[in-house]
C-alpha atoms as a PDB file:
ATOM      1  CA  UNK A   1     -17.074   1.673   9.967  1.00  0.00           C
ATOM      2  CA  UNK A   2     -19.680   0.714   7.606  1.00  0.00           C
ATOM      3  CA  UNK A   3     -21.520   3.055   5.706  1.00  0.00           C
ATOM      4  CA  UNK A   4     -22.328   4.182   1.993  1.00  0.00           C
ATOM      5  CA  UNK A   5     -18.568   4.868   1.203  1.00  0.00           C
ATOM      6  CA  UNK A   6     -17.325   1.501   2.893  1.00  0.00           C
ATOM      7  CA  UNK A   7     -20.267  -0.785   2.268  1.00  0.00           C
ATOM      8  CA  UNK A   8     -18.350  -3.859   3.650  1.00  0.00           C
ATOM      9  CA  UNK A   9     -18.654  -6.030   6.221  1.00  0.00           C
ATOM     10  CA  UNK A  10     -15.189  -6.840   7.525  1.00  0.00           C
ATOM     11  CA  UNK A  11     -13.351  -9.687   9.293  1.00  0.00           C
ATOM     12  CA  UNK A  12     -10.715  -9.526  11.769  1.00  0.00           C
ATOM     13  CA  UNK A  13      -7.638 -11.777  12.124  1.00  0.00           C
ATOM     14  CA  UNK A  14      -5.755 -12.483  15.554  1.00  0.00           C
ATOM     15  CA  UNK A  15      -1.985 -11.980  14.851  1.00  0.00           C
ATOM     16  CA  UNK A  16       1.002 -13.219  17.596  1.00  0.00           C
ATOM     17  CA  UNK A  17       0.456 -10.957  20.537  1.00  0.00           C
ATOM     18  CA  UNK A  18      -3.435 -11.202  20.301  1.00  0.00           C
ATOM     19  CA  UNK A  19      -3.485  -8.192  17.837  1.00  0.00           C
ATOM     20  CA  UNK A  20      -6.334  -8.055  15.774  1.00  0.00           C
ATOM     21  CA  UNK A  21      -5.989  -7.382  12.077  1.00  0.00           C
ATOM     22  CA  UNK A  22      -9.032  -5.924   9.702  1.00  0.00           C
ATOM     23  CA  UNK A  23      -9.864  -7.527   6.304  1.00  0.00           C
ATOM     24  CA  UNK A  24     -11.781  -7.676   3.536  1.00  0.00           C
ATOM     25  CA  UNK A  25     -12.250 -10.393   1.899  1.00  0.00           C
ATOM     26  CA  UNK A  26     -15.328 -10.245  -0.558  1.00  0.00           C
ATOM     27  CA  UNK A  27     -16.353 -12.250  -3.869  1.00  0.00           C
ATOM     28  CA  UNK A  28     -15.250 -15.818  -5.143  1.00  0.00           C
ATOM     29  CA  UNK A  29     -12.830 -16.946  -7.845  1.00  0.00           C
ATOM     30  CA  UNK A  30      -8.973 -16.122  -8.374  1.00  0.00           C
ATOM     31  CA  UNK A  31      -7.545 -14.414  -5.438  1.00  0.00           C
ATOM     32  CA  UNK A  32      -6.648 -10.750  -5.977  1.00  0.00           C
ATOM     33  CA  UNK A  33      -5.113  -9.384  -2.822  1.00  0.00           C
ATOM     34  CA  UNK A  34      -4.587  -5.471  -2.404  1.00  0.00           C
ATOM     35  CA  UNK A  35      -2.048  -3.995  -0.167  1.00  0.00           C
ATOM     36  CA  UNK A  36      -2.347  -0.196   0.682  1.00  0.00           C
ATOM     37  CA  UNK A  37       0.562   2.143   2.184  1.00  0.00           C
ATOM     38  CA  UNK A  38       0.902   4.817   4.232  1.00  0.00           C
ATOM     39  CA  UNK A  39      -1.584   6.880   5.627  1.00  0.00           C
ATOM     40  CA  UNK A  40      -4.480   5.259   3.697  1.00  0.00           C
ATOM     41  CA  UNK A  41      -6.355   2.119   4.560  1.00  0.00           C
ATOM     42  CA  UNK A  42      -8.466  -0.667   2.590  1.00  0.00           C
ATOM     43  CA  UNK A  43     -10.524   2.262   2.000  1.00  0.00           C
ATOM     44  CA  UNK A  44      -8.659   3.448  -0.615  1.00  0.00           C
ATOM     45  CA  UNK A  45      -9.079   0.311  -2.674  1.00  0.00           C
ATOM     46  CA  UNK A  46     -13.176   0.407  -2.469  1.00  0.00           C
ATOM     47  CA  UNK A  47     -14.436   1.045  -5.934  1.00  0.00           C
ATOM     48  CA  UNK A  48     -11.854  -1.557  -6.974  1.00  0.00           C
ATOM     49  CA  UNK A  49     -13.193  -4.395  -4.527  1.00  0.00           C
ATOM     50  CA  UNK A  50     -16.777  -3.223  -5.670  1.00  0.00           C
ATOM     51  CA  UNK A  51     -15.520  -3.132  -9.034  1.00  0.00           C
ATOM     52  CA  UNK A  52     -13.813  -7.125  -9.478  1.00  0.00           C
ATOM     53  CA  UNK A  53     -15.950  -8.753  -6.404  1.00  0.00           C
ATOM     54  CA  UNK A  54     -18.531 -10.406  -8.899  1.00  0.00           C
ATOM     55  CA  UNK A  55     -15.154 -12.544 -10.429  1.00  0.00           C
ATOM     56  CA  UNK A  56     -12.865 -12.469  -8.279  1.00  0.00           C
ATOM     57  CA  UNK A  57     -12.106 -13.335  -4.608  1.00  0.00           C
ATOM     58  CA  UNK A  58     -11.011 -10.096  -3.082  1.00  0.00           C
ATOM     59  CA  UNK A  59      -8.928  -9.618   0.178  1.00  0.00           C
ATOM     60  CA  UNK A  60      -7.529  -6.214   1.425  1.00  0.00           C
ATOM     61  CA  UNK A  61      -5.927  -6.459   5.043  1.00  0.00           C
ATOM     62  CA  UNK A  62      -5.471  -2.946   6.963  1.00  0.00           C
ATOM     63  CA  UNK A  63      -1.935  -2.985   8.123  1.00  0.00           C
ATOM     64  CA  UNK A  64      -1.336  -3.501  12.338  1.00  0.00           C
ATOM     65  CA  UNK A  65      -1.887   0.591  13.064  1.00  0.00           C
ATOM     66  CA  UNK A  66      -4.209   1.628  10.021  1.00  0.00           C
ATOM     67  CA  UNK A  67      -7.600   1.664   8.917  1.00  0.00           C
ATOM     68  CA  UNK A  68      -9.554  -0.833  11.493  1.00  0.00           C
ATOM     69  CA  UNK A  69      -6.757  -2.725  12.943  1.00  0.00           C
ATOM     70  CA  UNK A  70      -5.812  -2.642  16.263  1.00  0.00           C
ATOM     71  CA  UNK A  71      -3.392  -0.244  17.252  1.00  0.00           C
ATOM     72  CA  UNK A  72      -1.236  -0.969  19.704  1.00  0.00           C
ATOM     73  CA  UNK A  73       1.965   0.879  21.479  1.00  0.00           C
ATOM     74  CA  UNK A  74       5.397   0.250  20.539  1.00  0.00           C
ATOM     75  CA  UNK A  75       5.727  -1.937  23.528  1.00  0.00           C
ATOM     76  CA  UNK A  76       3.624  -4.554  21.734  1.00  0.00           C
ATOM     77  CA  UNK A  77       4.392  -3.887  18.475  1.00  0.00           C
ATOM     78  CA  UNK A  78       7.356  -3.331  16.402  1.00  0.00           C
ATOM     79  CA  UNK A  79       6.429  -1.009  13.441  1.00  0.00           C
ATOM     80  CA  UNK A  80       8.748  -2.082  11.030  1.00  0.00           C
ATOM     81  CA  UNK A  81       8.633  -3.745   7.298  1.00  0.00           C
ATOM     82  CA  UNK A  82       9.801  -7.071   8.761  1.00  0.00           C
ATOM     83  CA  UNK A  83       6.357  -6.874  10.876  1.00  0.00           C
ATOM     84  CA  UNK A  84       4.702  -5.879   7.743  1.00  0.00           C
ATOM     85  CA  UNK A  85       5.195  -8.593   5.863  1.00  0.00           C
ATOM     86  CA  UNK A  86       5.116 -11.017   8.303  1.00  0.00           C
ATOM     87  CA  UNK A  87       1.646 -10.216   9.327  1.00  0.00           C
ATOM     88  CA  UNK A  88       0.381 -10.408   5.272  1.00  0.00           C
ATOM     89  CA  UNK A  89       2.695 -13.837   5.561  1.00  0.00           C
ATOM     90  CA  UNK A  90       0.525 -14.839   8.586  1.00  0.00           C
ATOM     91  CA  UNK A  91      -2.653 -13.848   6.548  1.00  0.00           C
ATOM     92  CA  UNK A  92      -2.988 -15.201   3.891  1.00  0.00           C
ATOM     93  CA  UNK A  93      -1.560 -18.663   5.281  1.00  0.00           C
ATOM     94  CA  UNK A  94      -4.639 -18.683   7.413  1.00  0.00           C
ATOM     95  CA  UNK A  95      -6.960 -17.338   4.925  1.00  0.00           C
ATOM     96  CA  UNK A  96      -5.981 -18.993   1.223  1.00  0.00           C
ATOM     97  CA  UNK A  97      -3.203 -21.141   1.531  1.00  0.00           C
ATOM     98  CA  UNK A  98      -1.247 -21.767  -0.960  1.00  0.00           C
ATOM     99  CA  UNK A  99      -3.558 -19.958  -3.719  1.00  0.00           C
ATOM    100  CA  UNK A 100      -1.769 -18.152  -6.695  1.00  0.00           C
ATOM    101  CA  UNK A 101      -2.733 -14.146  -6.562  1.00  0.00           C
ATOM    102  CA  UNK A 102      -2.695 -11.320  -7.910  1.00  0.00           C
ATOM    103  CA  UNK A 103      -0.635  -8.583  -6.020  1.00  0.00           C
ATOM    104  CA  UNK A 104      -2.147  -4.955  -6.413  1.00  0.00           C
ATOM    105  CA  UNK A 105       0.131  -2.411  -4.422  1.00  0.00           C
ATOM    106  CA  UNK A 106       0.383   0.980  -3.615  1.00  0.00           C
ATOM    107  CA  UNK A 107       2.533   3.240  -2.292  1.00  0.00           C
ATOM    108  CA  UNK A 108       4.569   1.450   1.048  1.00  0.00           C
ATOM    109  CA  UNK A 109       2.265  -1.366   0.139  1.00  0.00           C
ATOM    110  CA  UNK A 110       5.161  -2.136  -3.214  1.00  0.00           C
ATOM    111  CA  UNK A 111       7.355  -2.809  -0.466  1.00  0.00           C
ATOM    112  CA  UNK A 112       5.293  -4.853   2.004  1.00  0.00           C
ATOM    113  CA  UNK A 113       3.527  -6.922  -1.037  1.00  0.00           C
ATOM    114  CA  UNK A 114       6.721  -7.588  -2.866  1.00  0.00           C
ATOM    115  CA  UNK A 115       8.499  -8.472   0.365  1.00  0.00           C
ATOM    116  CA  UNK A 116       5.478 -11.564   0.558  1.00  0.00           C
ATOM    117  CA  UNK A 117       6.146 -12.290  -3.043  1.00  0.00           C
ATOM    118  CA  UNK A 118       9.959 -12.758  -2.634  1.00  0.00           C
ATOM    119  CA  UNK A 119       9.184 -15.199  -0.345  1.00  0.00           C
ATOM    120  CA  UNK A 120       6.130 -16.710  -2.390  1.00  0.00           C
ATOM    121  CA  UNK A 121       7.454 -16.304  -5.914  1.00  0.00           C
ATOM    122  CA  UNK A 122       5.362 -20.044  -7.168  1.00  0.00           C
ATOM    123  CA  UNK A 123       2.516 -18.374  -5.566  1.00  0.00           C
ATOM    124  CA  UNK A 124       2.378 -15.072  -7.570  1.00  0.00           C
ATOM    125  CA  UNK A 125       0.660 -15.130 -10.545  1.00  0.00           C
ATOM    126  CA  UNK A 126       0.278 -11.532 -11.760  1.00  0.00           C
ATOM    127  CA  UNK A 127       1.022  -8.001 -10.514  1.00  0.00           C
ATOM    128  CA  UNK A 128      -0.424  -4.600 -10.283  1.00  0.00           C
ATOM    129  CA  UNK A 129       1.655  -1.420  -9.641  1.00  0.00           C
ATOM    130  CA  UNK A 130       0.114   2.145  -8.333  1.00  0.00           C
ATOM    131  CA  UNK A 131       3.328   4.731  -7.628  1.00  0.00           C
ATOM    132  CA  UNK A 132       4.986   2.677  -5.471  1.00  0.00           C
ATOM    133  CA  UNK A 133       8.047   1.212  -4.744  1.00  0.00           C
ATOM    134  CA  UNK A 134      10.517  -1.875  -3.823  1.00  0.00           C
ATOM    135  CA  UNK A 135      13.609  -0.904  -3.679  1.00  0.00           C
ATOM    136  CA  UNK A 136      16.455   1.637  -2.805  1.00  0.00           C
ATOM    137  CA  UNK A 137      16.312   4.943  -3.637  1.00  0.00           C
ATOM    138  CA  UNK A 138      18.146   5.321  -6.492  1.00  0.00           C
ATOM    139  CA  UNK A 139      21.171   7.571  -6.073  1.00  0.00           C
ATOM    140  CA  UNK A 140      20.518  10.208  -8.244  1.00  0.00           C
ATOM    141  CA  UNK A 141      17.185  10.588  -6.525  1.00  0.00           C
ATOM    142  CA  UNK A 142      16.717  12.641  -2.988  1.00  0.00           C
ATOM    143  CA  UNK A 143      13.620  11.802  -0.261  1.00  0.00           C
ATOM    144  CA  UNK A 144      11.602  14.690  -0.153  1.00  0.00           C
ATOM    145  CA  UNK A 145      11.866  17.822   2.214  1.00  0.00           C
ATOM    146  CA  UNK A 146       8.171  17.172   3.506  1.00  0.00           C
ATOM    147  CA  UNK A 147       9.162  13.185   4.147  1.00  0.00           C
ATOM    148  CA  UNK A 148      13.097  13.971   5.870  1.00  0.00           C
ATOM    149  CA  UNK A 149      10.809  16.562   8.338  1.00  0.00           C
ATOM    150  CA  UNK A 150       8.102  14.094   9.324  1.00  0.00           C
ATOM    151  CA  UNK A 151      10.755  11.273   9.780  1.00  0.00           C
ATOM    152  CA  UNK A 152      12.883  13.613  12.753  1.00  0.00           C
ATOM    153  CA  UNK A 153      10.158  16.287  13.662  1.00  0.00           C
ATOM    154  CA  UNK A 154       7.262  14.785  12.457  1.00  0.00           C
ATOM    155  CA  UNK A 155       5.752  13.721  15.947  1.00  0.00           C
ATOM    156  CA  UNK A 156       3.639  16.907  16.857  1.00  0.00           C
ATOM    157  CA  UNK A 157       2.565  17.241  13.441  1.00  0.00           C
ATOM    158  CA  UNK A 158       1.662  13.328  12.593  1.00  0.00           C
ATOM    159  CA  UNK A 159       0.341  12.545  16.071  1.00  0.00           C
ATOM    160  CA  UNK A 160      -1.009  16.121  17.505  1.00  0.00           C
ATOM    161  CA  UNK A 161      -2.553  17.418  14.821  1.00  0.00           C
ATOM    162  CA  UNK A 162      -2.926  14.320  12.250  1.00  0.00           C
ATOM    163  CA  UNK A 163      -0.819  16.148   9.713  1.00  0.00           C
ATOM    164  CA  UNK A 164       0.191  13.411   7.534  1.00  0.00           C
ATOM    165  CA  UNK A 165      -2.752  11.622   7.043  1.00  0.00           C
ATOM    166  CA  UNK A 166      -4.785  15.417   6.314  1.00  0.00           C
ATOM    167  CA  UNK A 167      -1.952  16.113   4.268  1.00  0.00           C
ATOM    168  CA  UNK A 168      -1.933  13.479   2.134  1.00  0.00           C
ATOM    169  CA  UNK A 169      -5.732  13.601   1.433  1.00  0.00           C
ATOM    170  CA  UNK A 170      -5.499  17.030   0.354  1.00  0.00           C
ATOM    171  CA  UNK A 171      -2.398  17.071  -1.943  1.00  0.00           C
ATOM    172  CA  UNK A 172      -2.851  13.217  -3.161  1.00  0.00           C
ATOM    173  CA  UNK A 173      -5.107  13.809  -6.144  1.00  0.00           C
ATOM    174  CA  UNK A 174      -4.190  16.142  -8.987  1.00  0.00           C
ATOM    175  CA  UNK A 175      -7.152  15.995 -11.549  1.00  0.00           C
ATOM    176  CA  UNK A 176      -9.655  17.258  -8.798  1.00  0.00           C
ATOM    177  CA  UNK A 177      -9.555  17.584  -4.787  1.00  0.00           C
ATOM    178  CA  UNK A 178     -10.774  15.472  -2.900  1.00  0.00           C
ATOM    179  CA  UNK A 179     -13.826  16.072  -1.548  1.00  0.00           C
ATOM    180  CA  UNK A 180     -14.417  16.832   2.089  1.00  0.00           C
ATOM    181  CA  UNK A 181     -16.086  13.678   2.856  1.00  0.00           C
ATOM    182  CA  UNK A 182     -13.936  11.279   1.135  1.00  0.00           C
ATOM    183  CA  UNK A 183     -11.303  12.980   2.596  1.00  0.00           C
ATOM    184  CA  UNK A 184     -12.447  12.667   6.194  1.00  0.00           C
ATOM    185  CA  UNK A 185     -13.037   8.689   5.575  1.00  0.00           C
ATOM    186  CA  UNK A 186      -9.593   8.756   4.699  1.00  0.00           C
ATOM    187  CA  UNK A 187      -8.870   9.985   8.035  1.00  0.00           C
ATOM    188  CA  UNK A 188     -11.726   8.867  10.461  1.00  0.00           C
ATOM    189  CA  UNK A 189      -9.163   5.911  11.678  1.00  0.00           C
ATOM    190  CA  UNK A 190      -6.666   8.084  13.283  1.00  0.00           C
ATOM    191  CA  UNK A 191      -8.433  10.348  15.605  1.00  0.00           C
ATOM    192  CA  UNK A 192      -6.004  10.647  18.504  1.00  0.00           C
ATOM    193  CA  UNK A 193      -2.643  10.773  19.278  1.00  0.00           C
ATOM    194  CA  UNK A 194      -2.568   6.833  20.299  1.00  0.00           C
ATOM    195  CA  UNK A 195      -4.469   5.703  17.099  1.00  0.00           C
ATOM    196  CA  UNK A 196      -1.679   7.914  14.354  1.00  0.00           C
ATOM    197  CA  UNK A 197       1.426   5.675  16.143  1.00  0.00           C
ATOM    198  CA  UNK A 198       1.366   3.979  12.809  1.00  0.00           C
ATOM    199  CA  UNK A 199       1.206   6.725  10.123  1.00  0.00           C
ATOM    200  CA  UNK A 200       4.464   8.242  12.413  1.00  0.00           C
ATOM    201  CA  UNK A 201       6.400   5.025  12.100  1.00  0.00           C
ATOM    202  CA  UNK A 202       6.117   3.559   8.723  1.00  0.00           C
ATOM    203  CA  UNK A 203       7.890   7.250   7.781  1.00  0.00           C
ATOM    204  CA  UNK A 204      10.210   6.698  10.337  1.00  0.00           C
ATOM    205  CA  UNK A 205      11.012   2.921   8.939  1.00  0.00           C
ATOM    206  CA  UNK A 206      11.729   4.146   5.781  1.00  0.00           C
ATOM    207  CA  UNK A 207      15.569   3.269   5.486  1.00  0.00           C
ATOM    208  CA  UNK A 208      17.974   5.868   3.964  1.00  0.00           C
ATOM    209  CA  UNK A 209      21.484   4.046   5.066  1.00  0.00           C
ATOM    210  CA  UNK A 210      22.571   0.846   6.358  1.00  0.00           C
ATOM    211  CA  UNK A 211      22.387   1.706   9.650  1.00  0.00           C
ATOM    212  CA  UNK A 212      17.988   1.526   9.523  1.00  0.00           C
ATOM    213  CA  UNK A 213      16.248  -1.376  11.074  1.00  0.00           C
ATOM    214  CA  UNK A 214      14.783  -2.220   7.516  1.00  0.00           C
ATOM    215  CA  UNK A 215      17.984  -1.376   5.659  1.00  0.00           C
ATOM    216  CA  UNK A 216      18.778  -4.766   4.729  1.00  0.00           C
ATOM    217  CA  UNK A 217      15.187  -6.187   4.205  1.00  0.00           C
ATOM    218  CA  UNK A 218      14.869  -4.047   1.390  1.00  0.00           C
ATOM    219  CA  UNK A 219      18.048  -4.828  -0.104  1.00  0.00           C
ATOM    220  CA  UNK A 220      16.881  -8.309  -0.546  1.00  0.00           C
ATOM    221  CA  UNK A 221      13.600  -7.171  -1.579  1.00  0.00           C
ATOM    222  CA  UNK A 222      14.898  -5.930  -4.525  1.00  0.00           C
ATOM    223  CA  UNK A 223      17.664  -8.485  -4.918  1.00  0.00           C
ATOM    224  CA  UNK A 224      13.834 -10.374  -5.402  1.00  0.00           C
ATOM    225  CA  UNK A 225      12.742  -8.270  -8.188  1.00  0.00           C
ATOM    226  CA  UNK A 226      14.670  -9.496 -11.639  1.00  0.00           C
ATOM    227  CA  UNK A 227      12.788 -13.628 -10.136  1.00  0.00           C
ATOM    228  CA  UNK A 228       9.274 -11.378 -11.517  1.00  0.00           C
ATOM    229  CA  UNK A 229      10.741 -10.538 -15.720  1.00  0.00           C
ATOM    230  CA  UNK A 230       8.020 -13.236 -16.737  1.00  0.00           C
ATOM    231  CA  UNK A 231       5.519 -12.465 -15.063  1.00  0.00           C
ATOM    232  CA  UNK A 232       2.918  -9.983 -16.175  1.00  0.00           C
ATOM    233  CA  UNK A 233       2.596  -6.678 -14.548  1.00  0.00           C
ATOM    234  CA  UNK A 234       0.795  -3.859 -15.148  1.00  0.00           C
ATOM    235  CA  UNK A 235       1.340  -0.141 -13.999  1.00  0.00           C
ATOM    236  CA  UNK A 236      -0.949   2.486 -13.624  1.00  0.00           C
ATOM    237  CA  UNK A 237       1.268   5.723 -12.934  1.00  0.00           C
ATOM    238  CA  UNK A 238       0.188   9.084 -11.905  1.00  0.00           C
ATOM    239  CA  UNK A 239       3.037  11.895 -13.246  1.00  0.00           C
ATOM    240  CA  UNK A 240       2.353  14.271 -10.501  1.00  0.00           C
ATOM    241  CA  UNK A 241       3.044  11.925  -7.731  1.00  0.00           C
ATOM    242  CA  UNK A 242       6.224  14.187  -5.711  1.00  0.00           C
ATOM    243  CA  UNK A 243       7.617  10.785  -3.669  1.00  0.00           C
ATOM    244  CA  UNK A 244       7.136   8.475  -6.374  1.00  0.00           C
ATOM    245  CA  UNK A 245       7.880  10.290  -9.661  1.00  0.00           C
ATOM    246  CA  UNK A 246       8.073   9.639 -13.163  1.00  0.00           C
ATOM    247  CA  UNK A 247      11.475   8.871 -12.434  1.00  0.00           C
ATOM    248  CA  UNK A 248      10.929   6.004 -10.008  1.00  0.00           C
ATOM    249  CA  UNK A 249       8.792   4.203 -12.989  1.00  0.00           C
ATOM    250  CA  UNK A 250      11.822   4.470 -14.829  1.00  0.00           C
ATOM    251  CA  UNK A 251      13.330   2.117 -12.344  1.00  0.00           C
ATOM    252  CA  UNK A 252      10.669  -0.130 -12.519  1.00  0.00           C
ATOM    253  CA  UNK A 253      10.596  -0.280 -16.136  1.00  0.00           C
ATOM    254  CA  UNK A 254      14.115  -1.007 -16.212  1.00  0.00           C
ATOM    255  CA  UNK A 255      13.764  -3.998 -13.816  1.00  0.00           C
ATOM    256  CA  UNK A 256      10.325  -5.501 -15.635  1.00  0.00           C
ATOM    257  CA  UNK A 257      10.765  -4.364 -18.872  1.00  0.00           C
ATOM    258  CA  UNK A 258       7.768  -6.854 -20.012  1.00  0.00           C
ATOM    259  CA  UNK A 259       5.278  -4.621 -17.859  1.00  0.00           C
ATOM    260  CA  UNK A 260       2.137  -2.573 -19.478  1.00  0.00           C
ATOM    261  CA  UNK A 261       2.802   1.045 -18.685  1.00  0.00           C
ATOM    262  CA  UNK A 262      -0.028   3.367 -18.328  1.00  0.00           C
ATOM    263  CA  UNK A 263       0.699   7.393 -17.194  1.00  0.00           C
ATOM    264  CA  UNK A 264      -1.928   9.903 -15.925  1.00  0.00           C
ATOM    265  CA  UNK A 265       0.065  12.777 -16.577  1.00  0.00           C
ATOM    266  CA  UNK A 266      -2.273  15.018 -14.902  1.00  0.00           C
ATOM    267  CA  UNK A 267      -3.095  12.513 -11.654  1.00  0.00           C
ATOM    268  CA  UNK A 268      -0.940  12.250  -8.190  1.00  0.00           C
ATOM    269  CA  UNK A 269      -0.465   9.865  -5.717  1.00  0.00           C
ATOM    270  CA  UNK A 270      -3.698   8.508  -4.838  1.00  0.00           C
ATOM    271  CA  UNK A 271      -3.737   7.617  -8.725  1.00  0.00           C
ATOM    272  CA  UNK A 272      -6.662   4.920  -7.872  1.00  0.00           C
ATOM    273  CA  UNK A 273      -9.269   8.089  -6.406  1.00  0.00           C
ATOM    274  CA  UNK A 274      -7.942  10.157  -9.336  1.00  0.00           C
ATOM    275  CA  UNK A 275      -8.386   7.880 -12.636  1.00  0.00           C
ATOM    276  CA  UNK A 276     -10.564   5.516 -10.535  1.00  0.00           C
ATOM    277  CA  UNK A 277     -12.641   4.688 -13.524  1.00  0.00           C
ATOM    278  CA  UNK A 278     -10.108   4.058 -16.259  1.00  0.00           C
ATOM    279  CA  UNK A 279      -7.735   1.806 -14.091  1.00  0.00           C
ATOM    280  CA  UNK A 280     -10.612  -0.363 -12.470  1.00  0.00           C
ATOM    281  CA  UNK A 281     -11.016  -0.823 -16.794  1.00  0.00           C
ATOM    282  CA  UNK A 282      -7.383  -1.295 -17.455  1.00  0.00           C
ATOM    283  CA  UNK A 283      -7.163  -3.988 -14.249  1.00  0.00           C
ATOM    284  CA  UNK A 284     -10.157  -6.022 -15.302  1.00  0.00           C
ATOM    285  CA  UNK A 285      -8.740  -6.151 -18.961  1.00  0.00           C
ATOM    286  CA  UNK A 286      -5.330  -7.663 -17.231  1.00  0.00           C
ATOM    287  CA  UNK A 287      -6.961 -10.591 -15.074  1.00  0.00           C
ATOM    288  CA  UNK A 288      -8.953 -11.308 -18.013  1.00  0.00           C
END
């Protein structure tokens, strides 16, 4: 895919198993590496690649199943967070070794991106957080109807009729809809059953009890977190966001109280294609 929306010419990584991995990797200087979630792509970070590509080195991978990765069955690949991170591991060992970055993360990406960091902490230099997460749910919070379906009955839905992915383009920005074509770019990547394996799973990997396959990976994910208090992270929150709320800031805030907080009271989940403008502002301010 390379057109006016996505005017980038990609590269492609070979993971273990001969699986190939899509990346950008655009501009020169300090690295800033963006990790989406779940059911976006590196598509979703565009305007901010266009945006920081004249100063910085940019790199964007599409996770094994998304965007313009391969995507292969669950006989040769395990779609789990462990997977996740070790293919961002395997990454950026190939592609910058050892070069300090600056995280930006959204959504599943929090998890993924933090789960590199807690094993990279001298090699994190700053951090970026768009409604995500990296830890437990708290226990005064509950996953969401919507989420608790796809996980147990979500394969017809996700896989036959693309649910997730459509779903998410259409409720994911508050301050104005989407518009049609944006939203089909969002969605061009999984057009059949075999090519949505990946927006099914990472649902299904979220853990809830002890008993999940990433259960225990997240634990020390967040066990991770209070290594970050010094170093500087900015937030960029949209309030109408239903998974991650206003109230999973809050747990952010609590654990990096040092962080610059700013709310879009009126924007949702895909905060970046909401207040595209002002955060690509607020982000260049914080790497200068």
């Amino acid at each position: 895919m390379k057109h006016e929306l996505f005017p980038f010419a990609g590269k492609f990584f070979s993971l273990r198993g001969g699986h190939r991995l899509h990346y950008l990797d655009e501009g020169q200087g300090e690295l800033v590496v963006m990790v989406h979630g779940n059911p976006t792509w590196s598509f979703y970070y565009r305007n901010l690649v266009l945006a920081l590509r004249a100063t910085h080195r940019v790199i964007v991978p599409d996770h094994i199943g998304m965007g313009l990765s391969d995507k292969p069955p669950d006989s040769r690949y395990s779609y789990v967070l462990q997977s996740r991170i070790d293919d961002l591991d395997a990454l950026l060992a190939a592609v910058a070794p050892g070069v300090r970055v600056t995280l930006i993360l959204h959504d599943w990406g929090g998890m993924i991106g933090m789960g590199w960091a807690a094993r990279h902490p001298e090699l994190v230099s700053r951090i970026v957080l768009l409604n995500t997460a990296a830890f437990h749910l708290p226990p005064h919070m509950r996953v969401p109807l919507s989420l608790t379906a796809v996980r147990s009955l979500g394969g017809v839905f996700v896989r036959g009729f693309n649910g997730f992915a459509r779903g998410a383009a259409w409720v994911g920005c508050k301050r104005r809809r989407l518009p049609a074509d944006l939203r089909d770019a969002y969605c061009e990547p999984y057009d059949s059953w075999t090519n949505r394996i990946a927006t099914l799973r990472f649902v299904q990997d979220i853990p809830l009890q002890p008993s999940d396959a990433s259960f225990s990976l997240v634990s020390s994910i967040e066990a991770a977190l209070p290594g970050f208090r010094a170093t500087p992270v900015l937030i960029c929150w949209g309030d109408q966001d239903f998974v991650f709320t206003p109230a999973v800031l809050g747990e952010w805030v609590a654990r990096w109280p040092q962080a610059q907080v700013h709310r879009f009271a009126d924007c949702g989940h895909y905060v970046l294609e909401d207040a595209g403008s002002e955060i690509e502002a607020l982000v260049r301010g914080f790497l200068a």
